[in-house]
Protein backbone atom coordinates (compact mmCIF):
# COMPACT_ATOMS: atom_id res chain seq x y z
CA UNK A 1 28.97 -74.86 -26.93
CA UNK A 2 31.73 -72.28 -26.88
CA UNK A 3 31.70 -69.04 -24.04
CA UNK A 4 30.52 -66.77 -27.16
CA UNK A 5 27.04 -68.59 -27.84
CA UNK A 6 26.58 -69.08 -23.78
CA UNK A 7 26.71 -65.57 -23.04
CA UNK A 8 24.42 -64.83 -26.31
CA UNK A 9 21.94 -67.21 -24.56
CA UNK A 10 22.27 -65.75 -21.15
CA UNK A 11 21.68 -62.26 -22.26
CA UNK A 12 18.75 -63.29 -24.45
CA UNK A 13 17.10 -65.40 -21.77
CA UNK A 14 17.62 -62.06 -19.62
CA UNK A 15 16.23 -59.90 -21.84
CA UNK A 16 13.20 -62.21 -21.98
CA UNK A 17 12.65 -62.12 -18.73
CA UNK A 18 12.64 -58.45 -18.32
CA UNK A 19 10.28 -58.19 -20.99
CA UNK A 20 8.13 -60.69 -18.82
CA UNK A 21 7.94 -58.22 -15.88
CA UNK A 22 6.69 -55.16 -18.27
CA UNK A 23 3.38 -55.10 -16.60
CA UNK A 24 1.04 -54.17 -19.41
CA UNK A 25 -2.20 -51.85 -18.80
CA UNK A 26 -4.57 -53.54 -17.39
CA UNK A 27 -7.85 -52.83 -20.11
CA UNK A 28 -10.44 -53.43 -17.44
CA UNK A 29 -9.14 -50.05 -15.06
CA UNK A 30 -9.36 -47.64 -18.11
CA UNK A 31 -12.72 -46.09 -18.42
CA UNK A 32 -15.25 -47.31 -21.22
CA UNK A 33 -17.56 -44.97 -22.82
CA UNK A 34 -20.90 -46.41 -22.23
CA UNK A 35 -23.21 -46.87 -24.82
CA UNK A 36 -25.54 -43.98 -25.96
CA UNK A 37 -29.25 -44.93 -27.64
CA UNK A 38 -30.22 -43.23 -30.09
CA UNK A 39 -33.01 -41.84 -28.30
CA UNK A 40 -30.74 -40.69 -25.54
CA UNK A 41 -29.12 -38.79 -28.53
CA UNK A 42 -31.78 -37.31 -29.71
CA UNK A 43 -32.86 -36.33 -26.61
CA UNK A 44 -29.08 -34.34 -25.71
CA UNK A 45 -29.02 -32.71 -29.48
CA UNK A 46 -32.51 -31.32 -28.12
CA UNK A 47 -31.40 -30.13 -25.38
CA UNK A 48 -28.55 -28.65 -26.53
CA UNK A 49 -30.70 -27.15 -29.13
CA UNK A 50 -32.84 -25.42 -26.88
CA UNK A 51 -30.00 -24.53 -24.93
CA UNK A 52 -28.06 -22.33 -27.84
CA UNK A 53 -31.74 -20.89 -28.75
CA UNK A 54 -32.84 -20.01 -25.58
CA UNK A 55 -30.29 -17.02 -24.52
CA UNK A 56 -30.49 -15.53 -27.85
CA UNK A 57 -34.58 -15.20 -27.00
CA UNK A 58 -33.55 -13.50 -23.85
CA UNK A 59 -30.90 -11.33 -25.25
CA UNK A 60 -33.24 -10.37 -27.78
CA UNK A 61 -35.76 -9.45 -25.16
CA UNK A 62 -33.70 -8.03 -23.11
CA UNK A 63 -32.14 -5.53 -25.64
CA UNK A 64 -35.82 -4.16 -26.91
């Protein structure tokens, strides 16, 4: 082998290990939406339901 294709092999076995020691993210730290039901859903979209139409009772009521 000549001194050209040695140091193209060097630098590429290099570069391969530096890529090696790129720690990727690890998936279990990042945080997972749990799972909603779809009676838990129904139960929040009533909720917020009664949440946007209850001040506008009391404003209502209030204003009178």
């Amino acid at each position: 082998m000549n001194k050209k294709q040695v140091m193209i092999k060097k630098l590429a076995k290099r570069a391969k290990a530096r890529q090696n020691k790129v720690v990727p993210d690890n998936p279990s730290t990042k945080v997972k939406e749990r799972y909603i039901s779809k009676a838990e859903r129904a139960k929040i979209a009533l909720e917020q339901e009664q949440s946007v139409t209850e001040p506008t009772i009391e404003s209502a009521t209030s204003a009178e």
